[in-house]
C-alpha atoms as a PDB file:
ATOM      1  CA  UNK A   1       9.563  11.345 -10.539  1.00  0.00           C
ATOM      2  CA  UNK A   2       8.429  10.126  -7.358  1.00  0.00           C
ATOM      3  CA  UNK A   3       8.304   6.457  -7.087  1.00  0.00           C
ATOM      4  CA  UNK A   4       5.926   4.629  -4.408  1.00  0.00           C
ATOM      5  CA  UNK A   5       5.515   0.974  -3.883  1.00  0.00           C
ATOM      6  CA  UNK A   6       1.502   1.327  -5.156  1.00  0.00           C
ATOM      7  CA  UNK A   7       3.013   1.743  -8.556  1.00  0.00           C
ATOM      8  CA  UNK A   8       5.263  -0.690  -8.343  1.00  0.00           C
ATOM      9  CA  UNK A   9       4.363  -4.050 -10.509  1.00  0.00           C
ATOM     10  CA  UNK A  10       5.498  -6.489  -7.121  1.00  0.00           C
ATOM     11  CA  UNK A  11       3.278  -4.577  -4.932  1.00  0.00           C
ATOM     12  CA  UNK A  12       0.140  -6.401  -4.140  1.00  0.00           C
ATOM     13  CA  UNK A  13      -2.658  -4.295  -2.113  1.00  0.00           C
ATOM     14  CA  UNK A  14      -3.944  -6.633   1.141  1.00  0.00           C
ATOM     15  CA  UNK A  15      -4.586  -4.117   4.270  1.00  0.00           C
ATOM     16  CA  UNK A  16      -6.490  -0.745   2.180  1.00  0.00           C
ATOM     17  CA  UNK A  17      -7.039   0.442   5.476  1.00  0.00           C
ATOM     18  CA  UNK A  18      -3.636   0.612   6.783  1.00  0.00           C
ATOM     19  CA  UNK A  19      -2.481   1.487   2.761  1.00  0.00           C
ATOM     20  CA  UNK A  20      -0.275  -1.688   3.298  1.00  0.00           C
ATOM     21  CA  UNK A  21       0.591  -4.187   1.020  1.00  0.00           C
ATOM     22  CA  UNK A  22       2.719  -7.236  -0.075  1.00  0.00           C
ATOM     23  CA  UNK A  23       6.182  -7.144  -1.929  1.00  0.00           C
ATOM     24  CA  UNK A  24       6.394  -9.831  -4.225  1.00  0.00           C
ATOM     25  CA  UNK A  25       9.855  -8.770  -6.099  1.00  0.00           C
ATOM     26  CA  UNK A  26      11.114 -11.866  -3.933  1.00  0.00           C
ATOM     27  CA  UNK A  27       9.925 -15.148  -3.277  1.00  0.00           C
ATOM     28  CA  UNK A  28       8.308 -15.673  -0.203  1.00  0.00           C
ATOM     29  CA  UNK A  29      10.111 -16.043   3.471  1.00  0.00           C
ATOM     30  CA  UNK A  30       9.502 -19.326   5.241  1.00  0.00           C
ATOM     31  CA  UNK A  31       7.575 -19.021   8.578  1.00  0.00           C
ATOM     32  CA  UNK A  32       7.858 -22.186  10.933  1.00  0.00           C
ATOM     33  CA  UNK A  33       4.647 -22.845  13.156  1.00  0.00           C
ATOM     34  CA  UNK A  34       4.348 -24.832  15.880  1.00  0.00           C
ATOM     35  CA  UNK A  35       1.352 -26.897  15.156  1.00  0.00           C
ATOM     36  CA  UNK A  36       0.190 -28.201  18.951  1.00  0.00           C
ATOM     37  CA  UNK A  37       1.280 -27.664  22.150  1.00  0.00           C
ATOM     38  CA  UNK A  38       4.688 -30.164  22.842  1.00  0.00           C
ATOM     39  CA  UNK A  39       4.351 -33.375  24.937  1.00  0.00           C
ATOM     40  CA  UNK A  40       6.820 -33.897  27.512  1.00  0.00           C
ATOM     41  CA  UNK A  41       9.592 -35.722  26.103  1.00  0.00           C
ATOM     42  CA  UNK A  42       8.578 -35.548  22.710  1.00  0.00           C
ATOM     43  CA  UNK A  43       9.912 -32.843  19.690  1.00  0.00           C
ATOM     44  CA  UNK A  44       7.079 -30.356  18.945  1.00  0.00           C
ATOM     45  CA  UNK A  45       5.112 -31.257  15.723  1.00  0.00           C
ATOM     46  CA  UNK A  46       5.990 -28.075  13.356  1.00  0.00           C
ATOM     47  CA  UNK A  47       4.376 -26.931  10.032  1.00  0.00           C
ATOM     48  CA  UNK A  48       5.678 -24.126   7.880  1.00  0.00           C
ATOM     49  CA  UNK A  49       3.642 -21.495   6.076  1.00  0.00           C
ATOM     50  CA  UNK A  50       5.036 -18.490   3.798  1.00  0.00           C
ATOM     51  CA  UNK A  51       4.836 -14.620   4.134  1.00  0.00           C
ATOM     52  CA  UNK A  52       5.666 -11.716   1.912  1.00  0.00           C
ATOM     53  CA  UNK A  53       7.155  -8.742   3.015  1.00  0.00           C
ATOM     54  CA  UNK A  54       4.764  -6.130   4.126  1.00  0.00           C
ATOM     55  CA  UNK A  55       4.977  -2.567   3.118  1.00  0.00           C
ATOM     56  CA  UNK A  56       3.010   0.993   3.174  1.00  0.00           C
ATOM     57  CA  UNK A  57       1.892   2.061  -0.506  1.00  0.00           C
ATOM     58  CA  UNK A  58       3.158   5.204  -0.111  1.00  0.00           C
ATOM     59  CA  UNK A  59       7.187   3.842   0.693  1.00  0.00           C
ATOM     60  CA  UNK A  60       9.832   2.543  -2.098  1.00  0.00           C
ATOM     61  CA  UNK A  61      12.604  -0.521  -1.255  1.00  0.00           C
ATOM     62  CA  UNK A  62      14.669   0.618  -4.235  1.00  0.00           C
ATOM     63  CA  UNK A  63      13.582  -2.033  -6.851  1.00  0.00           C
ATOM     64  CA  UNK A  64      11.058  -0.233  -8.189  1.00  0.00           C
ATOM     65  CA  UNK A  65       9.608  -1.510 -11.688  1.00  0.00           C
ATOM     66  CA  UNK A  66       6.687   0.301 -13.093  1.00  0.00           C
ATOM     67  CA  UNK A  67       3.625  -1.810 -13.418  1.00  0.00           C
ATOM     68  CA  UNK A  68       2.485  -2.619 -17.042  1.00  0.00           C
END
């Protein structure tokens, strides 16, 4: 049996045209943003947003669970 990430329960559909999609197996990675250009002198004001991994329906990360 072939497995490919579109079967996969974790693997969320966001990009049909490029057949990519999110991993969710794993919580998120944290992504820190700088929110405005620094001031001299002073630290940069940061935020911090999340991403999931990205991946092509049609590839398998070897934690494959069938969805329900």
């Amino acid at each position: 049996m072939m497995m490919r990430c579109d079967e996969c329960r974790w693997w969320i559909p966001v990009d049909p045209g490029k057949n990519e999609g999110e991993c969710r197996k794993h919580p998120p990675a944290p992504l820190y943003i700088t929110l405005e250009p620094p001031i001299i002198g002073m630290p940069p004001k940061q935020g911090v947003s999340f991403y999931f991994s990205r991946i092509r329906k049609d590839l398998w990360c070897a934690e494959f669970e069938k969805a329900i």
